[in-house]
C-alpha atoms as a PDB file:
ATOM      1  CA  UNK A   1     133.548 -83.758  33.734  1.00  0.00           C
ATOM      2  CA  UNK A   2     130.668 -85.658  32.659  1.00  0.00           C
ATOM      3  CA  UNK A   3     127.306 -83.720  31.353  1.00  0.00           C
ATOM      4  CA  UNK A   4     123.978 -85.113  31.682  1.00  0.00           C
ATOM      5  CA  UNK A   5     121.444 -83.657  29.357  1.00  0.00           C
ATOM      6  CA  UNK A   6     117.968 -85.164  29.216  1.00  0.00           C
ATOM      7  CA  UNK A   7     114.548 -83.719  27.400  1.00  0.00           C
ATOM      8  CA  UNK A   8     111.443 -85.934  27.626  1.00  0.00           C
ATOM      9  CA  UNK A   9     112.601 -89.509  26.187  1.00  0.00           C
ATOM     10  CA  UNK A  10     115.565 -88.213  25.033  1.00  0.00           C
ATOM     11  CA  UNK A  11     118.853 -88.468  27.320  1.00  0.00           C
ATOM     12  CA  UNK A  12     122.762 -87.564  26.624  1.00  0.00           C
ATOM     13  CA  UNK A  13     126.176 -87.632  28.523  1.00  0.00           C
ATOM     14  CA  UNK A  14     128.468 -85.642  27.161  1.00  0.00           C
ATOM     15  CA  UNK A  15     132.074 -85.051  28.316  1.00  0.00           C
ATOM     16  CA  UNK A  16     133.881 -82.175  28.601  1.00  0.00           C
ATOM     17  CA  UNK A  17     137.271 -83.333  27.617  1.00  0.00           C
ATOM     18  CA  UNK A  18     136.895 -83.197  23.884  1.00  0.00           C
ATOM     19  CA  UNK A  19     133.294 -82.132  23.906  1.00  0.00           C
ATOM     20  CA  UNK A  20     132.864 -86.213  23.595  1.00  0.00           C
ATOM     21  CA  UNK A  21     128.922 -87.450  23.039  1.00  0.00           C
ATOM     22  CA  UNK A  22     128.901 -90.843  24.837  1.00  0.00           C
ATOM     23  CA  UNK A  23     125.614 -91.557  25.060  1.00  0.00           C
ATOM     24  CA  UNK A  24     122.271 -90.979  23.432  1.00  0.00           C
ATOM     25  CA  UNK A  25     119.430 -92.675  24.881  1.00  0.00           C
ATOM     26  CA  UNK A  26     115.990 -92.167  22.954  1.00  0.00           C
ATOM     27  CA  UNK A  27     113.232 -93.533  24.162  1.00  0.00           C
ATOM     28  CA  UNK A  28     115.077 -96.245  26.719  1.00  0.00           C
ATOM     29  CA  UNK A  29     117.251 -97.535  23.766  1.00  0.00           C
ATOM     30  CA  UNK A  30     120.969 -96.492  23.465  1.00  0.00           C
ATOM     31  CA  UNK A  31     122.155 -94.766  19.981  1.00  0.00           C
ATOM     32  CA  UNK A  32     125.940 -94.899  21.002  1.00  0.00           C
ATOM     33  CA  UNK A  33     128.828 -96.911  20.301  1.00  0.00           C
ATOM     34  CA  UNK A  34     129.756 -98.865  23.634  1.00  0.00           C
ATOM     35  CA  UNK A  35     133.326 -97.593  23.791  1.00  0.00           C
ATOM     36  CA  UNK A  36     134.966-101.070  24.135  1.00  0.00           C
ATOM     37  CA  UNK A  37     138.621-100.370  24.432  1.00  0.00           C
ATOM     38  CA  UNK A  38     139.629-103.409  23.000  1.00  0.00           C
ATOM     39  CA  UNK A  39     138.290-102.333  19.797  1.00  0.00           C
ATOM     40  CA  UNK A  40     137.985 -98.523  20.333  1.00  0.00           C
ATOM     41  CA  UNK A  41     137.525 -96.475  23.529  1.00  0.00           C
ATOM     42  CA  UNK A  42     135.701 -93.351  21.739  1.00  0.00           C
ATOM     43  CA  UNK A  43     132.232 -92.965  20.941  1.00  0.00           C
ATOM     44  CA  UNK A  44     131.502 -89.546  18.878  1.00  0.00           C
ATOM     45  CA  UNK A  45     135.187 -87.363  19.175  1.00  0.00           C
ATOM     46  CA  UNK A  46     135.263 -84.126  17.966  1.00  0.00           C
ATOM     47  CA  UNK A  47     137.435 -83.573  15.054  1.00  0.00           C
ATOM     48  CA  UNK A  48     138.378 -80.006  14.765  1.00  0.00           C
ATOM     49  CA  UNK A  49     139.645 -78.300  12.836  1.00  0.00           C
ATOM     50  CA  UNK A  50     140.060 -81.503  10.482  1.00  0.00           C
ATOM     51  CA  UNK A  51     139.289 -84.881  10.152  1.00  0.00           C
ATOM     52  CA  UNK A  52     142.238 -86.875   8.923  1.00  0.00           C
ATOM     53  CA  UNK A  53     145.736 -86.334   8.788  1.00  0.00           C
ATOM     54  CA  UNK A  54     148.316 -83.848   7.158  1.00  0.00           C
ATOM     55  CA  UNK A  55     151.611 -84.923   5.168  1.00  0.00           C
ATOM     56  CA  UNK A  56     154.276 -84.473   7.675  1.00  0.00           C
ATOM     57  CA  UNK A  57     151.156 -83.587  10.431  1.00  0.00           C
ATOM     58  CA  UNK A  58     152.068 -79.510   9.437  1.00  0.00           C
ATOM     59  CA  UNK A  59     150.132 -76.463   7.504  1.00  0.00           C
ATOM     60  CA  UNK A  60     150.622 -73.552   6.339  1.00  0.00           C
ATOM     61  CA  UNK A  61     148.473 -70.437   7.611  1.00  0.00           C
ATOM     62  CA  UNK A  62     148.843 -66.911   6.054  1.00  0.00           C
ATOM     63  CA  UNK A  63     152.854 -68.142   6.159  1.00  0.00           C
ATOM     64  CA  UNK A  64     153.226 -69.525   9.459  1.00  0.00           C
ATOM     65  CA  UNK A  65     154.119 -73.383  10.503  1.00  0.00           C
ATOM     66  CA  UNK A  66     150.884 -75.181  12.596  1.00  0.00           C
ATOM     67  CA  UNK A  67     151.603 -78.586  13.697  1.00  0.00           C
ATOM     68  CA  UNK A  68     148.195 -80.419  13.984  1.00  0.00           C
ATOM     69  CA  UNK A  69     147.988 -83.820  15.000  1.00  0.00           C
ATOM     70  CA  UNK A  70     145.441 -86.209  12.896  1.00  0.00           C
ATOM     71  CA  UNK A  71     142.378 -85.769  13.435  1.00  0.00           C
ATOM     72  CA  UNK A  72     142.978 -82.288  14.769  1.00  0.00           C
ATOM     73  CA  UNK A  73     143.491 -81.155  18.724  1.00  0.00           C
ATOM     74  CA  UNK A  74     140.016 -81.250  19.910  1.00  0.00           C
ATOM     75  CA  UNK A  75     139.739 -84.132  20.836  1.00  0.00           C
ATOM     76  CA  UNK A  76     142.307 -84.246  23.693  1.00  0.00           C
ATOM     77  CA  UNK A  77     141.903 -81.367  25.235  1.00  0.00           C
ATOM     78  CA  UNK A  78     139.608 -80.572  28.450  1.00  0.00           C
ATOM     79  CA  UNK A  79     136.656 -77.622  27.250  1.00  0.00           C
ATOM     80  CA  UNK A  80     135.315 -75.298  29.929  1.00  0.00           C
ATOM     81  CA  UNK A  81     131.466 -75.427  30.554  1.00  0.00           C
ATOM     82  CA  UNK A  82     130.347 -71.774  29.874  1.00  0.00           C
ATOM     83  CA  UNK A  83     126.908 -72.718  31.163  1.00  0.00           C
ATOM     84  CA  UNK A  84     124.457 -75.833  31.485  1.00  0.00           C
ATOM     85  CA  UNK A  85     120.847 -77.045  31.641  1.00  0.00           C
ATOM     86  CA  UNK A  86     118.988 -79.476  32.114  1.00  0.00           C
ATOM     87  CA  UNK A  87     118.961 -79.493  28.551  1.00  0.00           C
ATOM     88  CA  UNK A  88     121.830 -78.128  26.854  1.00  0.00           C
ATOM     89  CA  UNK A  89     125.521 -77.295  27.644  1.00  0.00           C
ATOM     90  CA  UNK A  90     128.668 -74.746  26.121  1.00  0.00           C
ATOM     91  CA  UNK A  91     131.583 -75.837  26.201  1.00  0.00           C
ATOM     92  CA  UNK A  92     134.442 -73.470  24.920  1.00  0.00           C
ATOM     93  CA  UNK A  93     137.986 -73.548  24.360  1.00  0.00           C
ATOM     94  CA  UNK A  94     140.176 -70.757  25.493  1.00  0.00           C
ATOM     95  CA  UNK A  95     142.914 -69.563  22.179  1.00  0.00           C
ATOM     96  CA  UNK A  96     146.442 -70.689  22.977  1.00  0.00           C
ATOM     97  CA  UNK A  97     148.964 -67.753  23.222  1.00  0.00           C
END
């Protein structure tokens, strides 16, 4: 689902699968990266709980194997709007197991 936000000058879309900013529009000019596929189709992912990647894409927590794909799960996953504004939005993500 896509979010529109907007304050005075000030506009955003954000999505709810990944919690992606795609646009930012400040006074009539857009901030974002156009999202050409052909280059890259993202404009501001969110990287949680890590940005990068992780030897063998496993950790360890408190003794117990996490596989975590780079740049986390985040990302690729579809967030549930808790509420929304005109001029703000939560999005949350409900614990696995």
């Amino acid at each position: 689902m896509e979010i529109t936000l907007k304050s005075g000058e000030v506009s955003a879309k954000v999505l709810s699968f990944g919690a992606e900013l795609k646009s930012l529009v400040v006074g009539g000019r857009e901030l974002m990266w156009c999202a050409d596929p052909v280059v890259w189709g993202k404009t501001a992912p969110v990287m949680f709980p890590m940005i990068g990647t992780l030897k063998g894409g496993k950790t360890l927590i408190e003794g117990k194997e996490f596989s975590l794909p780079k740049h986390g799960f985040v990302r690729d996953v579809e967030l549930a709007v808790e509420s929304s504004s005109p001029t703000s939005v939560v999005l949350s993500l409900s614990p696995v197991g």
